[in-house]
N, C-alpha and C. Protein backbone atom coordinates (compact mmCIF):
# COMPACT_ATOMS: atom_id res chain seq x y z
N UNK A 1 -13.87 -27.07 -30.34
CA UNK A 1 -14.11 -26.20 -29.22
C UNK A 1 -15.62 -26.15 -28.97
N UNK A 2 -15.91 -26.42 -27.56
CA UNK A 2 -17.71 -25.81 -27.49
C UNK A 2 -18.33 -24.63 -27.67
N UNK A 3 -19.38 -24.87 -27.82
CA UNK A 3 -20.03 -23.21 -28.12
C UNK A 3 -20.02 -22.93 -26.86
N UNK A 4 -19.47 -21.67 -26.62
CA UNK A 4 -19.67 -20.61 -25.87
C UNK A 4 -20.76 -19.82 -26.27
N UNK A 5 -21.85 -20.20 -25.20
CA UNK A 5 -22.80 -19.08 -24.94
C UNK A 5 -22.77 -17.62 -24.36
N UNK A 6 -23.20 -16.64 -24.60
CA UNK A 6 -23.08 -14.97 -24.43
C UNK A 6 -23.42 -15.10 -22.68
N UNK A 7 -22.52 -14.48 -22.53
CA UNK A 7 -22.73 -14.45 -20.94
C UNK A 7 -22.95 -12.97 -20.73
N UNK A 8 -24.04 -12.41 -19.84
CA UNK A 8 -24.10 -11.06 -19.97
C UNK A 8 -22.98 -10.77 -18.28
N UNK A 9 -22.25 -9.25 -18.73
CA UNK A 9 -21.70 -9.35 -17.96
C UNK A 9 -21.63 -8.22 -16.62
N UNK A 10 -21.59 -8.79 -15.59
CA UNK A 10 -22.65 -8.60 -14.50
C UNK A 10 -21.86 -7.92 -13.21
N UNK A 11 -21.75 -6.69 -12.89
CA UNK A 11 -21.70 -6.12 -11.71
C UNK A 11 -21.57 -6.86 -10.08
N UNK A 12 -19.93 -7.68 -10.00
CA UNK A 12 -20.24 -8.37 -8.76
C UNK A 12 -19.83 -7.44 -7.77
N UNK A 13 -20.83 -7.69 -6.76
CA UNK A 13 -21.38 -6.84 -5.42
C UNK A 13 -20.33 -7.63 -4.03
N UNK A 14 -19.31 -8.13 -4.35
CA UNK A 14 -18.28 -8.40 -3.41
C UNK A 14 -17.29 -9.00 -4.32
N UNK A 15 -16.22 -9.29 -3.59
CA UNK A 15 -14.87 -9.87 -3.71
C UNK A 15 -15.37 -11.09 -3.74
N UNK A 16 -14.03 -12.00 -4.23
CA UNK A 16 -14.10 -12.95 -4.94
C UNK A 16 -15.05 -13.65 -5.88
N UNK A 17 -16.15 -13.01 -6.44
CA UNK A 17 -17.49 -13.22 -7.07
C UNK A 17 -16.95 -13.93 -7.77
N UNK A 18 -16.38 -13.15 -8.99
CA UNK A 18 -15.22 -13.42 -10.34
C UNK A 18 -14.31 -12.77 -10.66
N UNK A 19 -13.51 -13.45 -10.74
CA UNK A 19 -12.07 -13.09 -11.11
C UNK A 19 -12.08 -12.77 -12.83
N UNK A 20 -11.31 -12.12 -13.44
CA UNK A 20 -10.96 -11.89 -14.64
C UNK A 20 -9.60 -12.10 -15.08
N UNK A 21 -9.50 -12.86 -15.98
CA UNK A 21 -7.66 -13.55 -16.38
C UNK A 21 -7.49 -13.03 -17.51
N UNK A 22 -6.17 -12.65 -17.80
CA UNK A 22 -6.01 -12.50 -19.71
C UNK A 22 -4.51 -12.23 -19.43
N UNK A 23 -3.96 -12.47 -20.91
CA UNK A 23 -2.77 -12.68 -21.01
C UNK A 23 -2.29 -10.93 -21.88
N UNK A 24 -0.99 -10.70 -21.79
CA UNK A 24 -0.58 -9.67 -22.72
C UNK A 24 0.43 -10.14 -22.88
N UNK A 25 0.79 -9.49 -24.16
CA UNK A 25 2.37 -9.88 -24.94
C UNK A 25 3.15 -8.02 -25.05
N UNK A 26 4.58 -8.62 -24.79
CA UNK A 26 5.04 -7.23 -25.28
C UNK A 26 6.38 -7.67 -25.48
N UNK A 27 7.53 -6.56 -25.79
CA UNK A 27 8.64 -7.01 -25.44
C UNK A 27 9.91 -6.36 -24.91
N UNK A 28 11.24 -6.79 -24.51
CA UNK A 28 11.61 -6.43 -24.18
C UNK A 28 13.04 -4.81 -25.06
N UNK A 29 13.48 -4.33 -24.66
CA UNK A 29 14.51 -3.41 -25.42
C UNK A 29 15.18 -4.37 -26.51
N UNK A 30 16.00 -5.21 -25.93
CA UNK A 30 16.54 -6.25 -26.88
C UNK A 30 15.75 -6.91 -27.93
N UNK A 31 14.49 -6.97 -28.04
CA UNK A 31 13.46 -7.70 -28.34
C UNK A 31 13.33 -9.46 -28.44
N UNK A 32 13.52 -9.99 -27.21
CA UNK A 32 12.96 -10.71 -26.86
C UNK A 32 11.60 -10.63 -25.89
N UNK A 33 10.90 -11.61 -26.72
CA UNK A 33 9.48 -11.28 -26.22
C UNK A 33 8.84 -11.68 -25.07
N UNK A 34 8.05 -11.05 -23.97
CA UNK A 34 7.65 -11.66 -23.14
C UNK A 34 5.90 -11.77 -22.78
N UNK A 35 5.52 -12.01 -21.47
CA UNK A 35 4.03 -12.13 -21.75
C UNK A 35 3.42 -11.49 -20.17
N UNK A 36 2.65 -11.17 -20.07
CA UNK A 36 2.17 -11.31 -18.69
C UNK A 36 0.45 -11.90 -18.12
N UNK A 37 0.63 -12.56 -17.15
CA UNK A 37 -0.97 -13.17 -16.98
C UNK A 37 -1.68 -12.31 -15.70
N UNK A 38 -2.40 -11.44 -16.42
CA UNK A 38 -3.39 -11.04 -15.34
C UNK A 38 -4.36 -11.37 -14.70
N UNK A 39 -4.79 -10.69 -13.38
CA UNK A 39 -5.76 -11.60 -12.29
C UNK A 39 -6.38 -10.42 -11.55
N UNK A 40 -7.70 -10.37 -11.91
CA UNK A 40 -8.31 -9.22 -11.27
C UNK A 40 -9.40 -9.53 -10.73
N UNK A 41 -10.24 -9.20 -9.44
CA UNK A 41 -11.19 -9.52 -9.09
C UNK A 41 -12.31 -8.02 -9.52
N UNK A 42 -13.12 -8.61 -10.20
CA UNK A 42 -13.79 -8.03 -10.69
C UNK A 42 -14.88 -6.99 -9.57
N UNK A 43 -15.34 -7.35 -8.55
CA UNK A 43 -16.06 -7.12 -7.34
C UNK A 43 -15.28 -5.96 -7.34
N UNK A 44 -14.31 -5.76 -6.87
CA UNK A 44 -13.50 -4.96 -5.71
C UNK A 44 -12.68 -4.00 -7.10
N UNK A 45 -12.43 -4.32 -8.14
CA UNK A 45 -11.14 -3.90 -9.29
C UNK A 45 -10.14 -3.83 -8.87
N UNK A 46 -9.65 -4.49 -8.16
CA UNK A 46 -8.46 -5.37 -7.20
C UNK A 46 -7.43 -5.94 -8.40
N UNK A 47 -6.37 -5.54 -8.27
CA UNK A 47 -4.98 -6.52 -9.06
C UNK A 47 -4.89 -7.32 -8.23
N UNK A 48 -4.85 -8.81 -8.41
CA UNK A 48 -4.83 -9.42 -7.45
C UNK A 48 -3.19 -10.26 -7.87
N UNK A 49 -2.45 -10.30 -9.12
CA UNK A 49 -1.54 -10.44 -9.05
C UNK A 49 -1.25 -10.05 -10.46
N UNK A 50 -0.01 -10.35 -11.43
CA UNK A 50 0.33 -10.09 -12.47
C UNK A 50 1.82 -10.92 -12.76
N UNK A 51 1.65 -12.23 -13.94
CA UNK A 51 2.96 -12.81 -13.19
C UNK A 51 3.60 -12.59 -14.97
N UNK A 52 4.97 -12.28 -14.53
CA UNK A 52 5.69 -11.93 -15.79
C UNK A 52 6.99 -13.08 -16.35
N UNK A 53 6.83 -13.32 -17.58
CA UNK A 53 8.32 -14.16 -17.82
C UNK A 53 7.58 -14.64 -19.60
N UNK A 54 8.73 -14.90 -20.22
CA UNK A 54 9.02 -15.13 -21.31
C UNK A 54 7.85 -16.56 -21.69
N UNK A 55 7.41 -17.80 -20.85
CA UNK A 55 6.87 -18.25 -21.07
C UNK A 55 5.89 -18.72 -20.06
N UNK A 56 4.68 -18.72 -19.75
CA UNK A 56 3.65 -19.23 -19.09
C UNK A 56 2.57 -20.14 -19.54
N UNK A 57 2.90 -21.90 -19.33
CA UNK A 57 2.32 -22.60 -19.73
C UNK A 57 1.18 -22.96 -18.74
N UNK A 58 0.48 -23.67 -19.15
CA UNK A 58 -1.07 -24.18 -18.30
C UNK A 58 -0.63 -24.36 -16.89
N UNK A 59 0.87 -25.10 -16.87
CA UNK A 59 1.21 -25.67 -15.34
C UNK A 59 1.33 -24.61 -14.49
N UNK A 60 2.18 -23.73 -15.24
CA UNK A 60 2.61 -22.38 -14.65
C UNK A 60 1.21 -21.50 -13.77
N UNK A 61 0.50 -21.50 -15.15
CA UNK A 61 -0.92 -20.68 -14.67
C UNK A 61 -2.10 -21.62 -13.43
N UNK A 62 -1.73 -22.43 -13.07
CA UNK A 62 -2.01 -23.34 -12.40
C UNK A 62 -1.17 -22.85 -10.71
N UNK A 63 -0.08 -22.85 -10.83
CA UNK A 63 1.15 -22.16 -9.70
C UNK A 63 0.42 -21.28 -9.69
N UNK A 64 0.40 -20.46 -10.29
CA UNK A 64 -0.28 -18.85 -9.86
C UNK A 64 -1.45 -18.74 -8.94
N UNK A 65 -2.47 -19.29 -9.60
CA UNK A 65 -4.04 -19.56 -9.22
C UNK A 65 -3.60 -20.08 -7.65
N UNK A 66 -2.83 -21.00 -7.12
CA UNK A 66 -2.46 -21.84 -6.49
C UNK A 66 -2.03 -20.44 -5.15
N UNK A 67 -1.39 -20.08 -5.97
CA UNK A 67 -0.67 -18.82 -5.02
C UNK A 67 -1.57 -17.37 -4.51
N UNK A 68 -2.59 -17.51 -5.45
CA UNK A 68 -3.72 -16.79 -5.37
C UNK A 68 -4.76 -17.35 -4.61
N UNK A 69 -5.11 -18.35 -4.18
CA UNK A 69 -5.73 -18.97 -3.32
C UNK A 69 -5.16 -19.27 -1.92
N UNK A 70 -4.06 -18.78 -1.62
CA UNK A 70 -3.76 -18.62 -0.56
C UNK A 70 -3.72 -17.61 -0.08
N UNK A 71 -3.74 -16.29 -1.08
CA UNK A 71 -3.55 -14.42 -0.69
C UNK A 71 -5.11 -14.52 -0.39
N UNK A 72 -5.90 -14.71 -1.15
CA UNK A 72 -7.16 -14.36 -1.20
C UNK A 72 -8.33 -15.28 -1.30
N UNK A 73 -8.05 -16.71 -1.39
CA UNK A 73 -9.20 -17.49 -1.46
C UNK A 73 -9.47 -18.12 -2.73
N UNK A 74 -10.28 -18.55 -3.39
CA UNK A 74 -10.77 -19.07 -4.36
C UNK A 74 -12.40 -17.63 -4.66
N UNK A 75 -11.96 -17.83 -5.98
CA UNK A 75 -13.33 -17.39 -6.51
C UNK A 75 -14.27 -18.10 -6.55
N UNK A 76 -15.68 -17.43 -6.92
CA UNK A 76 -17.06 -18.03 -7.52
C UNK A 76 -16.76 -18.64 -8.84
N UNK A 77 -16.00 -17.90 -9.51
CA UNK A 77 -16.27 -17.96 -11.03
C UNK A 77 -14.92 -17.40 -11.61
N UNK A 78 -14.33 -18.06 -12.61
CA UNK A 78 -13.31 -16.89 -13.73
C UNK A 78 -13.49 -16.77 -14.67
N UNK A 79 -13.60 -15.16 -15.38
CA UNK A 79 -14.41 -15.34 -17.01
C UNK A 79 -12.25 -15.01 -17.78
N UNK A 80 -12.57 -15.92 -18.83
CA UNK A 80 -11.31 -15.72 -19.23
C UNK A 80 -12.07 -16.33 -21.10
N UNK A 81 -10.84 -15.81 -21.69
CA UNK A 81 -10.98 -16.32 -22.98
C UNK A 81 -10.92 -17.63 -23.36
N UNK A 82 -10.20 -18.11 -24.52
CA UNK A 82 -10.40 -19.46 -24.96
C UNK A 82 -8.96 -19.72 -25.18
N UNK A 83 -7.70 -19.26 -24.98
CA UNK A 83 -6.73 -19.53 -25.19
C UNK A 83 -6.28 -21.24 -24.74
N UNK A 84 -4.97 -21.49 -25.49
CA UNK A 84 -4.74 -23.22 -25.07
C UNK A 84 -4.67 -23.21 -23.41
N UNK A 85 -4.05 -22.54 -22.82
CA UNK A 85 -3.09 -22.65 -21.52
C UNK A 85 -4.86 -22.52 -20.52
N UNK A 86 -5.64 -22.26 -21.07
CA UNK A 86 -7.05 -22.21 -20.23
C UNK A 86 -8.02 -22.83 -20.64
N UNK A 87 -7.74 -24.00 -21.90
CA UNK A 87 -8.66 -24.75 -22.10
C UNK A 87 -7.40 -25.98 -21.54
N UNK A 88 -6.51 -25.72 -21.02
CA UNK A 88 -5.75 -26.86 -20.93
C UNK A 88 -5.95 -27.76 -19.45
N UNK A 89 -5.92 -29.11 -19.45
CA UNK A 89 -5.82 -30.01 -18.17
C UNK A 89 -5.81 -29.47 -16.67
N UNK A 90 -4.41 -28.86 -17.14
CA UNK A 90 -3.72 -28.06 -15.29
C UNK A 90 -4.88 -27.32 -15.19
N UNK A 91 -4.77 -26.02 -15.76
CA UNK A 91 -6.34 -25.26 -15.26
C UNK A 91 -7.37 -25.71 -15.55
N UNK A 92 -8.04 -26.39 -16.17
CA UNK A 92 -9.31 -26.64 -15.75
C UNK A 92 -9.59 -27.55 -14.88
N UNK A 93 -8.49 -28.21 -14.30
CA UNK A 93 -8.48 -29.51 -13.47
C UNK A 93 -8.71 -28.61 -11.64
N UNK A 94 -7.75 -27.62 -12.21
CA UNK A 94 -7.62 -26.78 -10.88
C UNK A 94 -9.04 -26.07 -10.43
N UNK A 95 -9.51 -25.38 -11.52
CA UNK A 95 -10.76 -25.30 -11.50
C UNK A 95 -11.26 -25.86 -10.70
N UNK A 96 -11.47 -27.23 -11.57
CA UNK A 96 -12.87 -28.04 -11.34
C UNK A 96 -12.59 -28.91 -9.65
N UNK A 97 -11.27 -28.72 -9.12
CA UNK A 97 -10.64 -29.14 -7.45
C UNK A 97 -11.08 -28.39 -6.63
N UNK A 98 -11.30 -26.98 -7.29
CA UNK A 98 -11.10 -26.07 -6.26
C UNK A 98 -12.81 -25.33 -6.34
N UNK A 99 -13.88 -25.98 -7.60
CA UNK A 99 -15.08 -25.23 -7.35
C UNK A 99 -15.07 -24.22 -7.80
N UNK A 100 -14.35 -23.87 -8.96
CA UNK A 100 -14.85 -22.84 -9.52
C UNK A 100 -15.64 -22.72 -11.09
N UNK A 101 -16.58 -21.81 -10.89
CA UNK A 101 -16.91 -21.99 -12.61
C UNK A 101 -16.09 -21.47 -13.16
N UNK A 102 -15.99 -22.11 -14.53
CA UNK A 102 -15.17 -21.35 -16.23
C UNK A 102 -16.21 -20.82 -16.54
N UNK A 103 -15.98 -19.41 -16.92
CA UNK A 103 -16.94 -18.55 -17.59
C UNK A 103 -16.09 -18.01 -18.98
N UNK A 104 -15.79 -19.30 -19.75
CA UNK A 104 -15.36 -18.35 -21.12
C UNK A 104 -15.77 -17.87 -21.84
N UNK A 105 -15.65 -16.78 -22.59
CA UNK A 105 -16.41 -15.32 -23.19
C UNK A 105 -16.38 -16.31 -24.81
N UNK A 106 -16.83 -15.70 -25.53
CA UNK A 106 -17.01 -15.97 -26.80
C UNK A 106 -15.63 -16.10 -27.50
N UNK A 107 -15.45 -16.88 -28.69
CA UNK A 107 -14.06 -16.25 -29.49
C UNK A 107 -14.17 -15.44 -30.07
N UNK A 108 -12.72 -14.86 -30.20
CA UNK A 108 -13.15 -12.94 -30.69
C UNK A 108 -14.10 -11.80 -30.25
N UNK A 109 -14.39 -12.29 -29.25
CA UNK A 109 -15.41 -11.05 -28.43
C UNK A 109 -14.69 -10.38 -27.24
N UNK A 110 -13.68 -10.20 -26.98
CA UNK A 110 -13.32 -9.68 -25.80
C UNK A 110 -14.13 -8.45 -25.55
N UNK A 111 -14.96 -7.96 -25.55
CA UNK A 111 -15.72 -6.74 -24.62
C UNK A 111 -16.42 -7.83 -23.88
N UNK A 112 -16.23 -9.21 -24.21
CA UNK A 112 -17.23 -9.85 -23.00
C UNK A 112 -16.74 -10.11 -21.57
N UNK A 113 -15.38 -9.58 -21.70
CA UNK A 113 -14.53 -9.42 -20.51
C UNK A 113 -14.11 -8.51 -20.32
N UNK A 114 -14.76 -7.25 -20.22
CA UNK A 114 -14.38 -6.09 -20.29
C UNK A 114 -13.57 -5.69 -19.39
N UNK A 115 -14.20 -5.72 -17.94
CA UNK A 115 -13.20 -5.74 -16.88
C UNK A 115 -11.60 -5.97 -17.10
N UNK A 116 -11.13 -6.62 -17.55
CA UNK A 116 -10.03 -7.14 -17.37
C UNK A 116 -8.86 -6.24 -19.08
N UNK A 117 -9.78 -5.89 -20.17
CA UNK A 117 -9.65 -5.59 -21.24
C UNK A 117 -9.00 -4.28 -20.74
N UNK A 118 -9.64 -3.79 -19.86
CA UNK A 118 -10.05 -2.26 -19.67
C UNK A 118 -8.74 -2.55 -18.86
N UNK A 119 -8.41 -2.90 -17.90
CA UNK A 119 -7.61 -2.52 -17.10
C UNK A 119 -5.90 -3.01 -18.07
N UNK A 120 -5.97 -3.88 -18.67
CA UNK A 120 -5.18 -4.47 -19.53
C UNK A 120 -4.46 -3.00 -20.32
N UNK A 121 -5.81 -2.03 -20.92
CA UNK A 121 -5.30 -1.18 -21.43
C UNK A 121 -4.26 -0.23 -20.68
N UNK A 122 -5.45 0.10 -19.56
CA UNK A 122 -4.14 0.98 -18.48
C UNK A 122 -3.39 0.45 -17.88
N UNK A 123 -2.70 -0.82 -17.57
CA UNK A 123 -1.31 -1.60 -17.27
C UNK A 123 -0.65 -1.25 -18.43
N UNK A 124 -1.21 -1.50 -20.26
CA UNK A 124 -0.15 -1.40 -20.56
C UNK A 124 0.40 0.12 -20.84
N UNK A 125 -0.59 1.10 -20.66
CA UNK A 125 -0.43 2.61 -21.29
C UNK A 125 0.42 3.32 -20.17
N UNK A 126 0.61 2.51 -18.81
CA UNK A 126 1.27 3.42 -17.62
C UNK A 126 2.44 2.68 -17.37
N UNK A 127 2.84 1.37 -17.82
CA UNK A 127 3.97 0.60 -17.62
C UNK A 127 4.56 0.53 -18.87
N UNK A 128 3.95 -0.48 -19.51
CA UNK A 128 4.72 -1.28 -20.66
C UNK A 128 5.02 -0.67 -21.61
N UNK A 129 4.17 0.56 -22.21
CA UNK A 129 4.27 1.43 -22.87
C UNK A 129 4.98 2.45 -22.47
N UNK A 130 5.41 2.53 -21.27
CA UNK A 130 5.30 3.77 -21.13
C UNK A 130 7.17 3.60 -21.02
N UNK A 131 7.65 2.69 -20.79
CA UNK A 131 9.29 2.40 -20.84
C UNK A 131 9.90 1.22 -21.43
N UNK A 132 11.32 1.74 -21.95
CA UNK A 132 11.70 0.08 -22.18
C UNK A 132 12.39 -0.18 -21.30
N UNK A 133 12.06 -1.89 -21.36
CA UNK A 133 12.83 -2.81 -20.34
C UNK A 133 14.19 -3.58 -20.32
N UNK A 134 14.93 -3.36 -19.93
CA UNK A 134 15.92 -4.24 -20.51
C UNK A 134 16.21 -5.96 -19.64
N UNK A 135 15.45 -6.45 -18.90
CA UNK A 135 15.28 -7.56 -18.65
C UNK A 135 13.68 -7.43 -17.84
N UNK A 136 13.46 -8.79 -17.76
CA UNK A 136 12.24 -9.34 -16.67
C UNK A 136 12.61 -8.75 -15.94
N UNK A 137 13.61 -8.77 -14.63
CA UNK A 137 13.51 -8.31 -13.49
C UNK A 137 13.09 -6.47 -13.28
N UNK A 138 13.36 -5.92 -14.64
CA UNK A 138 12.81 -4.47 -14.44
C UNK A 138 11.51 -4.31 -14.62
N UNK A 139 10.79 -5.29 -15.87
CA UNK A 139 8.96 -5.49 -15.69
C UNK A 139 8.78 -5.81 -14.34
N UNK A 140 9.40 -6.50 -13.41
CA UNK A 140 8.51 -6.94 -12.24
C UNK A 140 8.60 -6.35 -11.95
N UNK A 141 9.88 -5.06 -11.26
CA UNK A 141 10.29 -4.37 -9.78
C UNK A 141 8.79 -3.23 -10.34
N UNK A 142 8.71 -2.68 -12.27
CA UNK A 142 7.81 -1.72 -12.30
C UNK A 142 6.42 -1.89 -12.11
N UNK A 143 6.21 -3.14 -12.39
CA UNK A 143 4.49 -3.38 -12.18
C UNK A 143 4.50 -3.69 -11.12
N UNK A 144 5.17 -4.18 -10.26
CA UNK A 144 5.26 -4.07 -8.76
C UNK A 144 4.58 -2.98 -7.98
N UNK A 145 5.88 -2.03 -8.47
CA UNK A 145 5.66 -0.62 -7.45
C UNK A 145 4.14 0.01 -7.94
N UNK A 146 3.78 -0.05 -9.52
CA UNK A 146 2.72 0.34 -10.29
C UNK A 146 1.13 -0.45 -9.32
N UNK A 147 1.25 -1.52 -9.50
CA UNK A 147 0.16 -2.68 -8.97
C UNK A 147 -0.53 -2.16 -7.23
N UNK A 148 1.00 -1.60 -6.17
CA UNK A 148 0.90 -1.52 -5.57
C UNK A 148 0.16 -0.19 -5.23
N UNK A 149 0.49 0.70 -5.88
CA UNK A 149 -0.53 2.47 -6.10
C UNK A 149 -1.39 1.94 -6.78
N UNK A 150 -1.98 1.36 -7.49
CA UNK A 150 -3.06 0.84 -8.07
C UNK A 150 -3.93 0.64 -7.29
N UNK A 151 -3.46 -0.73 -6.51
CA UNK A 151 -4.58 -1.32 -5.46
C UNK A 151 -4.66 -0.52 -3.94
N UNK A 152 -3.57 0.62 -3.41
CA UNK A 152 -3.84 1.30 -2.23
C UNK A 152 -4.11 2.74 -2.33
N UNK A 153 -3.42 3.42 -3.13
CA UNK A 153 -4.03 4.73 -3.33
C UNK A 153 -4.57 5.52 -4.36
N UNK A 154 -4.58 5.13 -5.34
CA UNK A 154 -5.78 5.10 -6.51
C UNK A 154 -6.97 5.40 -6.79
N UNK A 155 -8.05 5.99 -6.06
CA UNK A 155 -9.20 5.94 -6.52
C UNK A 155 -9.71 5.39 -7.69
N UNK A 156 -10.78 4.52 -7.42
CA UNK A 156 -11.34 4.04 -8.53
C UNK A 156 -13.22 4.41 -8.91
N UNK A 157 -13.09 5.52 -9.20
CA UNK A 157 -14.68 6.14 -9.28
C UNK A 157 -15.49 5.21 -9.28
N UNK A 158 -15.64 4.40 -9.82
CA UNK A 158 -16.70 2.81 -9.96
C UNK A 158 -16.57 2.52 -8.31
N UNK A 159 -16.07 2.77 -7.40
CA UNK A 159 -15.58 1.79 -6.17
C UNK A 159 -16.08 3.10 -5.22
N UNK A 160 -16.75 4.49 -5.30
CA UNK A 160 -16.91 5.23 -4.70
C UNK A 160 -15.86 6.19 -4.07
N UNK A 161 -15.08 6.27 -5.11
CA UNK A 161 -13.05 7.09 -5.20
C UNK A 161 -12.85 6.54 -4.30
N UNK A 162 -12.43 5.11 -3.55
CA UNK A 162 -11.85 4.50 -2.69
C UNK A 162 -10.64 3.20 -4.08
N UNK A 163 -9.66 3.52 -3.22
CA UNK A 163 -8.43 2.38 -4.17
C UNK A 163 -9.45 0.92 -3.93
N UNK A 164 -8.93 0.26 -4.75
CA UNK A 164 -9.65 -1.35 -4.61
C UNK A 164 -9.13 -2.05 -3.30
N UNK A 165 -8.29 -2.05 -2.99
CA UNK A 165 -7.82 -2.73 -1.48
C UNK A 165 -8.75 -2.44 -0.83
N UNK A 166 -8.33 -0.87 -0.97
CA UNK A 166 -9.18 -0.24 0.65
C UNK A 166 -11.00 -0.29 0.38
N UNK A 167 -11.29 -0.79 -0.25
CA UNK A 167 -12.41 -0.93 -1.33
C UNK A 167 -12.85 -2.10 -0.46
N UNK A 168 -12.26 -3.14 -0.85
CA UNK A 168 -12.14 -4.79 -0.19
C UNK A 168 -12.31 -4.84 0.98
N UNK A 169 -11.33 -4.37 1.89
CA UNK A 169 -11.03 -4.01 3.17
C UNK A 169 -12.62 -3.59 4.04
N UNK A 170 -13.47 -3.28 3.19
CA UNK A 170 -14.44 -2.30 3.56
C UNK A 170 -15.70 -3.03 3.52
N UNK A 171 -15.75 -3.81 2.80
CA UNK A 171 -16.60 -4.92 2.44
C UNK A 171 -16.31 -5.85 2.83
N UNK A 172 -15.15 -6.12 3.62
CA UNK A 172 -15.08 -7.55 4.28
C UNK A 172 -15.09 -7.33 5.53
N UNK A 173 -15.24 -6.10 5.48
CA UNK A 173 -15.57 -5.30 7.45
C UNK A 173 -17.25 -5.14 7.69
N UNK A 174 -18.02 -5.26 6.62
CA UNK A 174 -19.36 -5.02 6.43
C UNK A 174 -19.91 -3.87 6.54
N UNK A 175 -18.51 -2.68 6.05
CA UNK A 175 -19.09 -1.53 5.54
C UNK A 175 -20.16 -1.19 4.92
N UNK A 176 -21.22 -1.01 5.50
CA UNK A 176 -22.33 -0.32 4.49
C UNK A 176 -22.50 0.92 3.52
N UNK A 177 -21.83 1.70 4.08
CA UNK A 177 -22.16 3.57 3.46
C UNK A 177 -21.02 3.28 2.07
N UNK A 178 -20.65 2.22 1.79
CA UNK A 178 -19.88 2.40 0.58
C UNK A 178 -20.35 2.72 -0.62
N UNK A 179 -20.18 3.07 -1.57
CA UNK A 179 -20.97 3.41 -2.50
C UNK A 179 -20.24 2.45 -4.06
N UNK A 180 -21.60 1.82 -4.70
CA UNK A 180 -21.07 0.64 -5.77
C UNK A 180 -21.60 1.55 -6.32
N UNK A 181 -21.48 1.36 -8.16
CA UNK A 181 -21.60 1.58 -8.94
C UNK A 181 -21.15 0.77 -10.17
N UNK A 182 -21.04 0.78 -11.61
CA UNK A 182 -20.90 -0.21 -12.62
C UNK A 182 -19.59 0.37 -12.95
């Protein structure tokens, strides 16, 4: 693996700057286990998607990105860890098609992706934790409806108590009086 250098991590002042990816594991009532891959734009603290199922390989996470570049564009940059499925071919190939930098954080350092850590915690403390599931299709319909109050009516104090959509929305209108913060 290459050395990963310390990337300090940096307050982006619009949407699509960088995105933040990471994976979670949990499982289901029955206990079979499943995973989910998160996608957050760090700029805005935007869910920009969350895709759920028992297995998500490089190709898969590749579909996603794919599907995410059509909602919203391509990023500047994605800081993500060192896992296989993101040091693998499909994504970094997609990457490197589509112009974006890899910004991978150190191994074993996740506060170097805090963004994404942080929100990771409250997906899982208001969903995953918070019920059991008895198939995939009940994780999606809940992080669904969850994702969706997240990103529209939510306040996010960092974002000037505006939800991240309406956050976005505001900055791609060339709202000025918005108020950033870290």
């Amino acid at each position: 693996m290459p050395l990963r250098p310390r990337v300090p991590l940096e307050v982006p002042a619009r949407p699509n700057a960088v995105w933040s990816i990471d994976f979670v594991h949990d499982t289901l009532y029955s206990g079979r286990r499943f995973r989910t891959f998160n996608v957050i734009d760090e700029g805005v603290r935007e869910v920009l998607g969350i895709e759920i199922d028992t297995s998500l390989t490089g190709a898969r996470i590749k579909c996603v990105m794919e599907q995410m570049k059509e909602w919203y564009g391509v990023p500047e940059a994605i800081r993500c860890d060192n896992g296989p499925e993101l040091l693998g071919t499909p994504f970094v190939t997609w990457c490197e098609e589509n112009g974006v930098e890899l910004r991978y954080i150190q191994p074993g350092k996740p506060n170097q992706n805090a963004y994404i850590e942080r929100f990771n915690r409250t997906y899982r403390n208001e969903v995953l934790s918070a019920y059991l599931f008895g198939d995939l299709e009940q994780v999606r319909q809940m992080t669904w409806g969850w994702m969706q109050e997240y990103n529209e009516e939510r306040p996010h104090e960092s974002r000037g108590n505006l939800p991240p959509a309406v956050y976005r929305r505001k900055l791609e209108a060339g709202n000025s009086d918005i108020k950033r913060s870290a």
